[in-house]
C-alpha atoms as a PDB file:
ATOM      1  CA  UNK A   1      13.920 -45.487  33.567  1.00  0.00           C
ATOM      2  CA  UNK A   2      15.306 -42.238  33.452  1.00  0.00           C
ATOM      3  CA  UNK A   3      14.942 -42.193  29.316  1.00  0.00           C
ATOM      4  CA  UNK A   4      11.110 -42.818  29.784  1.00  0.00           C
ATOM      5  CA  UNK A   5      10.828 -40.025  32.170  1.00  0.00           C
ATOM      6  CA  UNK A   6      12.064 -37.524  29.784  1.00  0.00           C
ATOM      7  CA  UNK A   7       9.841 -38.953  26.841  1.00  0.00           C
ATOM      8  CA  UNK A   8       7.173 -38.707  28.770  1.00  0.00           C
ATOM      9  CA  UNK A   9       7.629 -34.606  29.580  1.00  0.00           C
ATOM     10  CA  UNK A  10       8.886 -33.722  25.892  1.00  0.00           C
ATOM     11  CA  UNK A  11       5.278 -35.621  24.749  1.00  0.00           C
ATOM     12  CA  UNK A  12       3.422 -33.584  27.621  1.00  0.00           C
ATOM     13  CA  UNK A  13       5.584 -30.243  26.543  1.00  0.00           C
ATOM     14  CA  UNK A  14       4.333 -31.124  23.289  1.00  0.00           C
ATOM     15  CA  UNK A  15       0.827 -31.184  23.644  1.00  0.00           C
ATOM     16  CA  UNK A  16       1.057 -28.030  25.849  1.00  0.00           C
ATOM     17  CA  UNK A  17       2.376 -26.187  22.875  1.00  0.00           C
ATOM     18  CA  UNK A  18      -0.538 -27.735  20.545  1.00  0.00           C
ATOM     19  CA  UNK A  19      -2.984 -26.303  22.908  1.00  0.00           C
ATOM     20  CA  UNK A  20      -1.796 -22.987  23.282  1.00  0.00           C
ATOM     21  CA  UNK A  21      -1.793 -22.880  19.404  1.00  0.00           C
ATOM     22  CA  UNK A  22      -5.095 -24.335  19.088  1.00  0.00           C
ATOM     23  CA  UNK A  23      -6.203 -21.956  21.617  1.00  0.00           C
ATOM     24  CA  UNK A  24      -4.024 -19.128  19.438  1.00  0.00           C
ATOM     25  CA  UNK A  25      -5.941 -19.370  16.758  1.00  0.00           C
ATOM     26  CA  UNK A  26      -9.756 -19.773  17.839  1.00  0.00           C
ATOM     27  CA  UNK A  27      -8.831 -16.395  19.777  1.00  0.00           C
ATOM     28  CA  UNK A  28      -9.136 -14.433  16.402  1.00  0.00           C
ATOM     29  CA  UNK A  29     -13.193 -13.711  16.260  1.00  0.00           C
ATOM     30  CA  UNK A  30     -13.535 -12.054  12.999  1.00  0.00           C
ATOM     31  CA  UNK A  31     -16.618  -9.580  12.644  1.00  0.00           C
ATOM     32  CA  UNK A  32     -17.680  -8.466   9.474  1.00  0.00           C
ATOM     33  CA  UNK A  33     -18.464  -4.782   9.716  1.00  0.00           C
ATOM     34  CA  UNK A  34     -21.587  -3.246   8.524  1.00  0.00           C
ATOM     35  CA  UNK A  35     -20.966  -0.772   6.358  1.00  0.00           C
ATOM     36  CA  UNK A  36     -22.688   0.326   2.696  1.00  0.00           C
ATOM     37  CA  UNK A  37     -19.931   0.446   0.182  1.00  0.00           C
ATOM     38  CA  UNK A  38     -22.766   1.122  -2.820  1.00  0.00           C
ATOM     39  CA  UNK A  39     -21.402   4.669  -3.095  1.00  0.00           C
ATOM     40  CA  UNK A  40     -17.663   4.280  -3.324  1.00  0.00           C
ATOM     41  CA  UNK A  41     -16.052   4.128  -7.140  1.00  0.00           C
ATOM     42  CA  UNK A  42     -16.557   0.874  -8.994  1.00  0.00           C
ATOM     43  CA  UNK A  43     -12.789   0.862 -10.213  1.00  0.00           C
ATOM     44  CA  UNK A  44     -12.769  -0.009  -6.464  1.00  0.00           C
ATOM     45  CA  UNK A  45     -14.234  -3.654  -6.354  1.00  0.00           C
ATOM     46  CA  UNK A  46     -11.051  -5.171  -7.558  1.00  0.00           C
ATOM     47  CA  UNK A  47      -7.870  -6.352  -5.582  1.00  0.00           C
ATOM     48  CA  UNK A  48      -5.666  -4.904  -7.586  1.00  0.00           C
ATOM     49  CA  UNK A  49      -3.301  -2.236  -6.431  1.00  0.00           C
ATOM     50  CA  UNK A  50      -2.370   0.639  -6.296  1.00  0.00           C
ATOM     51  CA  UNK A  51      -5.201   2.015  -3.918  1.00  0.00           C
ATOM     52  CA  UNK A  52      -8.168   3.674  -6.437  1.00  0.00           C
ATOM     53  CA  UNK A  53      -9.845   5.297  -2.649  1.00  0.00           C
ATOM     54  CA  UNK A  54      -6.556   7.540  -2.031  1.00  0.00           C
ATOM     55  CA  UNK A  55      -8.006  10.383  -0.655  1.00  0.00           C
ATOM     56  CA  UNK A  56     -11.042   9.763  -1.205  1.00  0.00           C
ATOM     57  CA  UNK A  57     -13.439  11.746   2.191  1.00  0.00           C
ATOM     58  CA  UNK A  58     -16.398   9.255   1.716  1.00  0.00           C
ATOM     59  CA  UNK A  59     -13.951   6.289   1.662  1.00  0.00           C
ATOM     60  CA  UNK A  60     -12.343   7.926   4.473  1.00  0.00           C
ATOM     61  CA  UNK A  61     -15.130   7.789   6.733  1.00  0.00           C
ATOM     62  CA  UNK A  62     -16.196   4.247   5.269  1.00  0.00           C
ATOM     63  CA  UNK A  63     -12.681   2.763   6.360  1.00  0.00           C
ATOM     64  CA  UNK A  64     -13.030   4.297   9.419  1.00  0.00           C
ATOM     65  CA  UNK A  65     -16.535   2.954  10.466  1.00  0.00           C
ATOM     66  CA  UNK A  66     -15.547  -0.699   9.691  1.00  0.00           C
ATOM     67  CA  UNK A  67     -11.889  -0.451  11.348  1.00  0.00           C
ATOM     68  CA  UNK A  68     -13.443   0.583  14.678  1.00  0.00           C
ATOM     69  CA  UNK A  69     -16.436  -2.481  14.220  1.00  0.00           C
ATOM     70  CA  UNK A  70     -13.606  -4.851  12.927  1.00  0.00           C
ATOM     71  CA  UNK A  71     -10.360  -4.139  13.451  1.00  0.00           C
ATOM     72  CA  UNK A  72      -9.649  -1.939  16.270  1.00  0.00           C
ATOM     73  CA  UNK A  73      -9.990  -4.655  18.746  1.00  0.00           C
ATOM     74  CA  UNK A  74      -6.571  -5.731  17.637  1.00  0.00           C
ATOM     75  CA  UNK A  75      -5.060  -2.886  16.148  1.00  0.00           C
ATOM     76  CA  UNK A  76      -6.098   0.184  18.231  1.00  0.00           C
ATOM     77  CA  UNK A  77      -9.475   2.267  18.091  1.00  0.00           C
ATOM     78  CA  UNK A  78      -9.446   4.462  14.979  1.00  0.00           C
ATOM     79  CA  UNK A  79      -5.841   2.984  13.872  1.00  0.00           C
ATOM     80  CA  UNK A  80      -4.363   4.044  16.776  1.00  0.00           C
ATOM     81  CA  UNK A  81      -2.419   1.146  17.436  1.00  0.00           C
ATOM     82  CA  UNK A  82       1.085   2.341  19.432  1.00  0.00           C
ATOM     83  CA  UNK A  83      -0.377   0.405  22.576  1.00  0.00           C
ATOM     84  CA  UNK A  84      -2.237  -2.745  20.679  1.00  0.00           C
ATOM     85  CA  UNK A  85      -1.767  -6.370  20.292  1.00  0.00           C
ATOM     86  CA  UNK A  86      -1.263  -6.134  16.674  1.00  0.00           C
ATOM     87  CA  UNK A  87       1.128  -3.571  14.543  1.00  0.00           C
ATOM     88  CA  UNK A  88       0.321   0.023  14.113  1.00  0.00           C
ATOM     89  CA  UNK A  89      -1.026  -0.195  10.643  1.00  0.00           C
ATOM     90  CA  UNK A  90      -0.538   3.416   9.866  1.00  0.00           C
ATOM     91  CA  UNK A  91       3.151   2.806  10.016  1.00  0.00           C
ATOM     92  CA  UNK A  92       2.823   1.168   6.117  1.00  0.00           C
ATOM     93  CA  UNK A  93       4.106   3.454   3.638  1.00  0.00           C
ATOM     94  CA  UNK A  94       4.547   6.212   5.801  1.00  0.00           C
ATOM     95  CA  UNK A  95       7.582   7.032   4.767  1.00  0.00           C
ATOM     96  CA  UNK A  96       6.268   7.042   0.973  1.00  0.00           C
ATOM     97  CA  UNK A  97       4.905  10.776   1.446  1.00  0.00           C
ATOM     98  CA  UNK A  98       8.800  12.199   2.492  1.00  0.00           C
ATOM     99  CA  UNK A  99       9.982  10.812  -1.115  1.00  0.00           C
ATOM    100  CA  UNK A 100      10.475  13.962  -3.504  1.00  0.00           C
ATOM    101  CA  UNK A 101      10.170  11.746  -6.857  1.00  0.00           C
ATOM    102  CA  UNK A 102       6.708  11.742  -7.519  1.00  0.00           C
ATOM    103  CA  UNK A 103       7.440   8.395  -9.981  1.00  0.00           C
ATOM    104  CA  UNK A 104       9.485   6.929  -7.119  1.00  0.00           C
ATOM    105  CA  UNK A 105       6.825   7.864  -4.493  1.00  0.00           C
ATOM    106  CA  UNK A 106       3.709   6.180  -6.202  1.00  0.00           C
ATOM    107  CA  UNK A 107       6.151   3.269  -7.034  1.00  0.00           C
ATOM    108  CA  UNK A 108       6.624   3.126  -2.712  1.00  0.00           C
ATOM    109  CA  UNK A 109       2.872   3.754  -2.236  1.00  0.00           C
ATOM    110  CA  UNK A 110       1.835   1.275  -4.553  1.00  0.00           C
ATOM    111  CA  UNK A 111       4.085  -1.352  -3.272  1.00  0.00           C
ATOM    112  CA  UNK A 112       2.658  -0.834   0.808  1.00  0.00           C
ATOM    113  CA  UNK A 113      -0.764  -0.962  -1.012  1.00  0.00           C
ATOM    114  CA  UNK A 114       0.466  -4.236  -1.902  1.00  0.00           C
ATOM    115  CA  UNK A 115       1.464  -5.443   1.335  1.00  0.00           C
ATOM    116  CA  UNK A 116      -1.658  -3.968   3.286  1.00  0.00           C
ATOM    117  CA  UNK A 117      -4.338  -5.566   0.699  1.00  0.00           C
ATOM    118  CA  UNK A 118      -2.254  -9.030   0.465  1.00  0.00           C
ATOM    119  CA  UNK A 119      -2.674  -9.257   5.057  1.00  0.00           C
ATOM    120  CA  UNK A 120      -5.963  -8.371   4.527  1.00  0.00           C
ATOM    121  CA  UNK A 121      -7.173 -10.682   2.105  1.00  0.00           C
ATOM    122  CA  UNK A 122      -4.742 -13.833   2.942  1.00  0.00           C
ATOM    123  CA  UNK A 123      -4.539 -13.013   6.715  1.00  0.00           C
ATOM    124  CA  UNK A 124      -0.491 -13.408   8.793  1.00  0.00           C
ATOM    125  CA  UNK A 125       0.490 -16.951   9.805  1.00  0.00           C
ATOM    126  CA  UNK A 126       3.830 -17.524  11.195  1.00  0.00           C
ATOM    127  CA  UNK A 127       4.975 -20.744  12.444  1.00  0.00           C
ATOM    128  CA  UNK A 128       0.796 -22.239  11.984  1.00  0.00           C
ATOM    129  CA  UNK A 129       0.413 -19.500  14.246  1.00  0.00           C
ATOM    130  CA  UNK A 130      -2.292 -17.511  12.425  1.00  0.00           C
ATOM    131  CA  UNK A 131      -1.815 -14.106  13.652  1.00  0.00           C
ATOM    132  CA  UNK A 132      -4.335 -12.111  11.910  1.00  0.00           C
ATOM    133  CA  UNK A 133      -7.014 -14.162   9.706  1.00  0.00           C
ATOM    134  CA  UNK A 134      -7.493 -13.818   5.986  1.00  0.00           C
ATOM    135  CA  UNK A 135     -10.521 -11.094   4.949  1.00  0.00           C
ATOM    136  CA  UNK A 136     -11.494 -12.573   1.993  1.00  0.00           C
ATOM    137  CA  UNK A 137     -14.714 -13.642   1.201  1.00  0.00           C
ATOM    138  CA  UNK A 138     -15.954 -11.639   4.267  1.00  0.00           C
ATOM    139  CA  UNK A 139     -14.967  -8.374   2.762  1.00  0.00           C
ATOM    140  CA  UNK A 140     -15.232  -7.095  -0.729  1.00  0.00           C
ATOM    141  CA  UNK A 141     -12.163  -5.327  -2.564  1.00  0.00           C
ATOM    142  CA  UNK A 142     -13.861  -2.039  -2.087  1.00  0.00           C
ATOM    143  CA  UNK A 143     -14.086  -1.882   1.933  1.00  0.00           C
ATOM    144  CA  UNK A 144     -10.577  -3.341   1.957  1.00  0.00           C
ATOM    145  CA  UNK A 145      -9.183  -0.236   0.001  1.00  0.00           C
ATOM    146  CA  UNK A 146     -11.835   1.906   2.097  1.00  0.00           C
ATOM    147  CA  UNK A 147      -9.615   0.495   5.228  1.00  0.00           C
ATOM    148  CA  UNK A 148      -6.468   1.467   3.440  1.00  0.00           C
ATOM    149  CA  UNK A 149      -7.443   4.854   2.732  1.00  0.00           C
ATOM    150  CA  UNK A 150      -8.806   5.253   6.286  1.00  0.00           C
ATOM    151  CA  UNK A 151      -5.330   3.851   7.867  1.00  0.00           C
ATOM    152  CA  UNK A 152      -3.100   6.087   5.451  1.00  0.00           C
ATOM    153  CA  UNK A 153      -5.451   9.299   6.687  1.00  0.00           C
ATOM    154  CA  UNK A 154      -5.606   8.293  10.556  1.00  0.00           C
ATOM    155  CA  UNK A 155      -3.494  11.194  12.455  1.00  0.00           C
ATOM    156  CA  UNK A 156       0.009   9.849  13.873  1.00  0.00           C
ATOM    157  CA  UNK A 157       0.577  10.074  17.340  1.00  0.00           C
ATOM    158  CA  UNK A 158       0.339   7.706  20.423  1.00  0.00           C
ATOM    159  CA  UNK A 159      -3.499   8.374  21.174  1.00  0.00           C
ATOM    160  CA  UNK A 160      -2.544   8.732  25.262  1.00  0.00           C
ATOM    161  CA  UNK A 161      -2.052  12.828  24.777  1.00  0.00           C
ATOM    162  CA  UNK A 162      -5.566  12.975  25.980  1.00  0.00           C
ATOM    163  CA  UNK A 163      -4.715  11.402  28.809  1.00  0.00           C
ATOM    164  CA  UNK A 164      -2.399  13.453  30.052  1.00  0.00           C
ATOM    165  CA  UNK A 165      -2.959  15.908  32.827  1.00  0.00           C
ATOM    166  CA  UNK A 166      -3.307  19.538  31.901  1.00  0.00           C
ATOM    167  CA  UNK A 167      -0.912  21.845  33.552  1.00  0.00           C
ATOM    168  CA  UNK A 168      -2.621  24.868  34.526  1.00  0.00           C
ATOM    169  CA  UNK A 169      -0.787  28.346  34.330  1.00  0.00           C
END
């Protein structure tokens, strides 16, 4: 009697956990920002890395106009993402610019290129937990590297120094 008992709550435990994840997963509303990419560099509309927008002030502002209608709700208002849900994405390949090798430096720029545009266009899923949902087909190579080249420009910091009370003197 006892054996049926504890069946009975690992099968209830077990659909618990299939509707949390269920419920994971439809909790990911993805909203494709509106944004005209017409004047950004065609050597721009492919996947392939390294990013062709580095630097790049039009991108800039691009990438920063579709983070904040698409990807701020999970990663922070203009990339600020110390107090978000998801990673701080200006953390990738920030380390790249303190490398004195130029050949070495572009090597570790090129590589978190790499990792950015590969979670944006195939999404994270750990576990069938998806975590962040694949980008492709809703955005074109060119915004994605727009986003890059916004998130690798976004000022560090924790975004709450405005929050802070002024001392007066």
């Amino acid at each position: 009697m006892k054996l049926l008992s504890i069946k009975k709550l690992f099968a209830l435990a077990v659909i618990v956990l299939q509707a949390v994840f269920i419920v994971n997963v439809e909790a990911i509303e993805q909203v494709a920002p509106q944004v005209d990419t017409s004047q950004l560099p065609t050597q721009a509309q492919t996947w392939q890395e390294p990013n062709p927008l580095r630097g790049n002030a039009h991108a800039i502002a691009l990438g920063q106009s579709a983070f904040n209608q698409s990807c701020a709700r999970c990663h922070g208002e203009n990339a600020v993402g110390t107090r978000s849900p998801a990673p701080d994405l200006r953390r990738i390949g920030g380390r790249c610019k303190n490398i004195e090798d130029a050949a070495l430096r572009q090597r570790c720029q090129a590589d978190a290129d790499a990792f950015f545009i590969k979670s944006v266009r195939y999404g994270k899923q750990k576990f069938g937990i998806v975590h962040m949902p694949p980008w492709e087909g809703m955005i074109a190579p060119e915004l994605a590297w727009a986003l890059r080249t916004f998130v690798e420009s976004a000022p560090k910091g924790t975004g709450i120094e405005s929050l802070s009370p002024t001392v007066e003197k």
